[in-house]
N, C-alpha and C. Protein backbone atom coordinates (compact mmCIF):
# COMPACT_ATOMS: atom_id res chain seq x y z
N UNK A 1 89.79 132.56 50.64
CA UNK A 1 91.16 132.77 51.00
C UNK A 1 92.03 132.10 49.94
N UNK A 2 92.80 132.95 49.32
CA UNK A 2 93.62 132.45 47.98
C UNK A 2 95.18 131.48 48.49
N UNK A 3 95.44 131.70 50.27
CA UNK A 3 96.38 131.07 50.47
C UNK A 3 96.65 131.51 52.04
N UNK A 4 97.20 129.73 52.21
CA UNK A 4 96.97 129.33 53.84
C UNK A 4 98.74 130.26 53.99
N UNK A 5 98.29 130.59 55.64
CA UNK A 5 99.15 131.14 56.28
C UNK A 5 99.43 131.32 57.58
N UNK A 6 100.57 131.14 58.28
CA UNK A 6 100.21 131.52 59.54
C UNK A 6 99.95 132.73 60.36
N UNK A 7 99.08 133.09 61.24
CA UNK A 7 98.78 134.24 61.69
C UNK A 7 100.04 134.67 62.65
N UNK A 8 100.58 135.81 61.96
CA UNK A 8 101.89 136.18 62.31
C UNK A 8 101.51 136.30 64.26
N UNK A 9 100.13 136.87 64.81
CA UNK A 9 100.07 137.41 66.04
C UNK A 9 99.67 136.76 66.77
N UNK A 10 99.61 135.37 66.52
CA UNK A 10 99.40 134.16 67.43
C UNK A 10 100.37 133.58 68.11
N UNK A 11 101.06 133.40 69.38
CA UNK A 11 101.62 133.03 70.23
C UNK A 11 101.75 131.41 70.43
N UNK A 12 102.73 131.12 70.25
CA UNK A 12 102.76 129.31 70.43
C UNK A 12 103.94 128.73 71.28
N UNK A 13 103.77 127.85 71.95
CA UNK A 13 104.82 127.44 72.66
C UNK A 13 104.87 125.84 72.68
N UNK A 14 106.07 125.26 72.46
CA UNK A 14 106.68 123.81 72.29
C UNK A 14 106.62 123.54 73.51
N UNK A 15 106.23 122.36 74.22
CA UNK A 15 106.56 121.67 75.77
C UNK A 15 107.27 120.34 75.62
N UNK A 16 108.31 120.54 75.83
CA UNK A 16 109.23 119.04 76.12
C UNK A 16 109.37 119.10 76.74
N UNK A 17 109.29 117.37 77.34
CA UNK A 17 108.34 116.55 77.12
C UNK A 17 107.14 116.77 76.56
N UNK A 18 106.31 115.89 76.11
CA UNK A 18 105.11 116.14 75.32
C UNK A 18 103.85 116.44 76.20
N UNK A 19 102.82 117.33 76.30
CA UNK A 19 101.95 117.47 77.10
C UNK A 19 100.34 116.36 77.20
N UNK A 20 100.93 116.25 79.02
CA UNK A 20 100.01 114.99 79.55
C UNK A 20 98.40 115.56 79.49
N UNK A 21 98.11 116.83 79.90
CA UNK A 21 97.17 117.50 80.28
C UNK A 21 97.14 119.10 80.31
N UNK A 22 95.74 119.35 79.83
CA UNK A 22 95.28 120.82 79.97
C UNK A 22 94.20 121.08 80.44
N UNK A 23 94.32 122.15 81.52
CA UNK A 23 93.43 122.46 82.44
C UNK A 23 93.12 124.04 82.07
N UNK A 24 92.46 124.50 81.48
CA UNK A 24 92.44 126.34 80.99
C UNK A 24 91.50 126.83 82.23
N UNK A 25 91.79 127.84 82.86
CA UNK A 25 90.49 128.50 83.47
C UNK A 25 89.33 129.27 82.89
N UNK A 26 88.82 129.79 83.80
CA UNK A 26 86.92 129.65 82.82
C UNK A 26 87.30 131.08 82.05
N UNK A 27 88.45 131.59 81.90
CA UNK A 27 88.17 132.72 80.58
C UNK A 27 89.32 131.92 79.83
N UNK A 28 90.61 130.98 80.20
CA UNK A 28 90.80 130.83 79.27
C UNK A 28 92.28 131.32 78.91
N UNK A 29 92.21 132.29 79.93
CA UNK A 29 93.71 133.25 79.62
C UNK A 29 95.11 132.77 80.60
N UNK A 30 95.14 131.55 81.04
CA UNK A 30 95.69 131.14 81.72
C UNK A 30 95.38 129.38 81.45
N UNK A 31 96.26 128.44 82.01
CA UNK A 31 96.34 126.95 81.73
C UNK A 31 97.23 126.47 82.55
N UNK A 32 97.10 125.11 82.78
CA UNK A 32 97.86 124.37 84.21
C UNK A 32 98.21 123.06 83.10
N UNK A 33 99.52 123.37 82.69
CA UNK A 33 99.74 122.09 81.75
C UNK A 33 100.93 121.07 82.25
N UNK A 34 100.11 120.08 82.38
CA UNK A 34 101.64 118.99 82.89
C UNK A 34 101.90 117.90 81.81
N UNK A 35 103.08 117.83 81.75
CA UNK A 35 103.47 116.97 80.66
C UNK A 35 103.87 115.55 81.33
N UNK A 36 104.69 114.74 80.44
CA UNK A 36 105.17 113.38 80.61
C UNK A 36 105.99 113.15 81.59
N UNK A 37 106.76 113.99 81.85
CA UNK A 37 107.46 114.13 83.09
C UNK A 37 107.16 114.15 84.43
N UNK A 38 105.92 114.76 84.30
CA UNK A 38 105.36 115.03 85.81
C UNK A 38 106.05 116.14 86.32
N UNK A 39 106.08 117.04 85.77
CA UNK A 39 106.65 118.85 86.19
C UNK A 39 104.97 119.59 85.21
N UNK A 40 104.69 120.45 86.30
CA UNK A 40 103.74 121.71 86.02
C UNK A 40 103.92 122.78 86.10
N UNK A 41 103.03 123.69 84.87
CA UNK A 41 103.19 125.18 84.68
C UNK A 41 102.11 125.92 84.17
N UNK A 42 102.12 127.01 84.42
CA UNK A 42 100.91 127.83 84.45
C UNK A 42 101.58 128.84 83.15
N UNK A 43 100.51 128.41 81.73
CA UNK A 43 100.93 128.55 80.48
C UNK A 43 100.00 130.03 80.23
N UNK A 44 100.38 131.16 79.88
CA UNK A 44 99.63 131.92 79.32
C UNK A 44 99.77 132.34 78.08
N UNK A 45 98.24 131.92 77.20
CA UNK A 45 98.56 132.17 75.65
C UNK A 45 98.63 133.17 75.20
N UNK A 46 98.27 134.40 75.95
CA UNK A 46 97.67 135.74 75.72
C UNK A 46 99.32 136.44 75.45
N UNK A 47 100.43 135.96 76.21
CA UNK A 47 101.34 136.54 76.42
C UNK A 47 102.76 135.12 76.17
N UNK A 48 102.26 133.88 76.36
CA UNK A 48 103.15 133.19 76.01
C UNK A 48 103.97 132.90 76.57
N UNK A 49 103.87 133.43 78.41
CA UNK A 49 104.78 133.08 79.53
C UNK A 49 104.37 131.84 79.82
N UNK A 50 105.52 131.28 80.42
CA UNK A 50 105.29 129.96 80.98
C UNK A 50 106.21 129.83 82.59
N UNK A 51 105.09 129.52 83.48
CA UNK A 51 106.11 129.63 84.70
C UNK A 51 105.83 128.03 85.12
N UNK A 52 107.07 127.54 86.12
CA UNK A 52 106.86 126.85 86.40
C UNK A 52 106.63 126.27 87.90
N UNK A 53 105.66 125.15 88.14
CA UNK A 53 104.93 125.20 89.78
C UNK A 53 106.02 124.42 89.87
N UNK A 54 106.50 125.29 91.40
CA UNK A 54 107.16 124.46 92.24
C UNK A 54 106.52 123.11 92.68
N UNK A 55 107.30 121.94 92.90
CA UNK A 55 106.94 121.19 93.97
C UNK A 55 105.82 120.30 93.34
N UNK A 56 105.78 120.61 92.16
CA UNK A 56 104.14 119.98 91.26
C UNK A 56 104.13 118.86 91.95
N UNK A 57 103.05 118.10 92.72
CA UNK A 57 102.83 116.37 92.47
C UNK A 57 102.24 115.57 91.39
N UNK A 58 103.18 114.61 91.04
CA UNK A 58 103.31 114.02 90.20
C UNK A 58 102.08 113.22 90.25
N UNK A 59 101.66 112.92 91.61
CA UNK A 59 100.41 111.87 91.41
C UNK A 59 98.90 112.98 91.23
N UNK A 60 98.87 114.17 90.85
CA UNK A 60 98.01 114.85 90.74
C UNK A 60 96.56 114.29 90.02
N UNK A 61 95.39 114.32 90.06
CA UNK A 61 94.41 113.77 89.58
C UNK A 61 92.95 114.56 88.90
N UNK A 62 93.14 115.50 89.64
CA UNK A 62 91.93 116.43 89.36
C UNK A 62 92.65 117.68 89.45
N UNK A 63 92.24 118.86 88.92
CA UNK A 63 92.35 120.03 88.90
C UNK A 63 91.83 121.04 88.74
N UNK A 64 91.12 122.18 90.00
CA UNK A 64 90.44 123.08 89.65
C UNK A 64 90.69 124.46 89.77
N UNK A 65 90.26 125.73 88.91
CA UNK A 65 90.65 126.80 89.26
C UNK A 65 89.99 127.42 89.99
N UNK A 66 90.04 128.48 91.33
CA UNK A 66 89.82 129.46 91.96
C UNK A 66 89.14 130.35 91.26
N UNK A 67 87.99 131.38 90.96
CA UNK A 67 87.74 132.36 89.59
C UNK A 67 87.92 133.21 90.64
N UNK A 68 87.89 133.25 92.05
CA UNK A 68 88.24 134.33 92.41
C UNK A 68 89.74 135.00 92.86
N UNK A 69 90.67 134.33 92.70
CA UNK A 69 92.14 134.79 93.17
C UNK A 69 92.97 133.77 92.19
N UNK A 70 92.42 133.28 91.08
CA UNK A 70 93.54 132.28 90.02
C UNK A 70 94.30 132.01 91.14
N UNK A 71 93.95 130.75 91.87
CA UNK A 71 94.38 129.82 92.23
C UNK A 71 94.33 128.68 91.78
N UNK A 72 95.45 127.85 91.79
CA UNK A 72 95.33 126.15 91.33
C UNK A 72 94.96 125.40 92.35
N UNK A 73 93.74 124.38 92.11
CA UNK A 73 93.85 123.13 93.49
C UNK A 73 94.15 121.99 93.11
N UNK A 74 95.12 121.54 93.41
CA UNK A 74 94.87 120.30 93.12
C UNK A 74 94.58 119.10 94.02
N UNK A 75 94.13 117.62 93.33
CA UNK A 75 93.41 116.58 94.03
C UNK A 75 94.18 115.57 94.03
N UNK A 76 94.96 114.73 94.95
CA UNK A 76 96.32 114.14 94.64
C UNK A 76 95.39 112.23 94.73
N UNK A 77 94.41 112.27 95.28
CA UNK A 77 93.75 110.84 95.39
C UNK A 77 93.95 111.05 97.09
N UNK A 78 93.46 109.75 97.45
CA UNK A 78 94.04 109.12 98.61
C UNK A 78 94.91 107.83 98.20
């Protein structure tokens, strides 16, 4: 390769605040990213939407995906 470049068809997105955590599901095409703030969103790279979860808890700890209905669970502690 005679010269670096960026791939014009790659999708990227800035999160401010800076991101605390990434959780991708098992293909990948979807992500549960919470940042410094303690607000969450369900990031898709494929398309570059970003929505955001209501109500996120901030004391969240674990996180798993559903493969059958992309659902989020989350594990808040006791």
């Amino acid at each position: 390769m005679k010269e670096w470049c960026p791939l014009s068809h790659i999708k990227t997105h800035r999160f401010k605040p800076p991101i605390r955590s990434l959780c991708p599901n098992y293909l990948g095409i979807r992500q549960l990213v919470t940042d410094d703030a303690g607000m969450g969103y369900i990031y898709s790279p494929a398309t570059g939407s970003v929505v955001t979860v209501p109500e996120f808890p901030s004391s969240a700890v674990v996180t798993f995906w559903d493969q059958q209905v992309c659902l989020v669970i989350l594990y808040c502690g006791l």
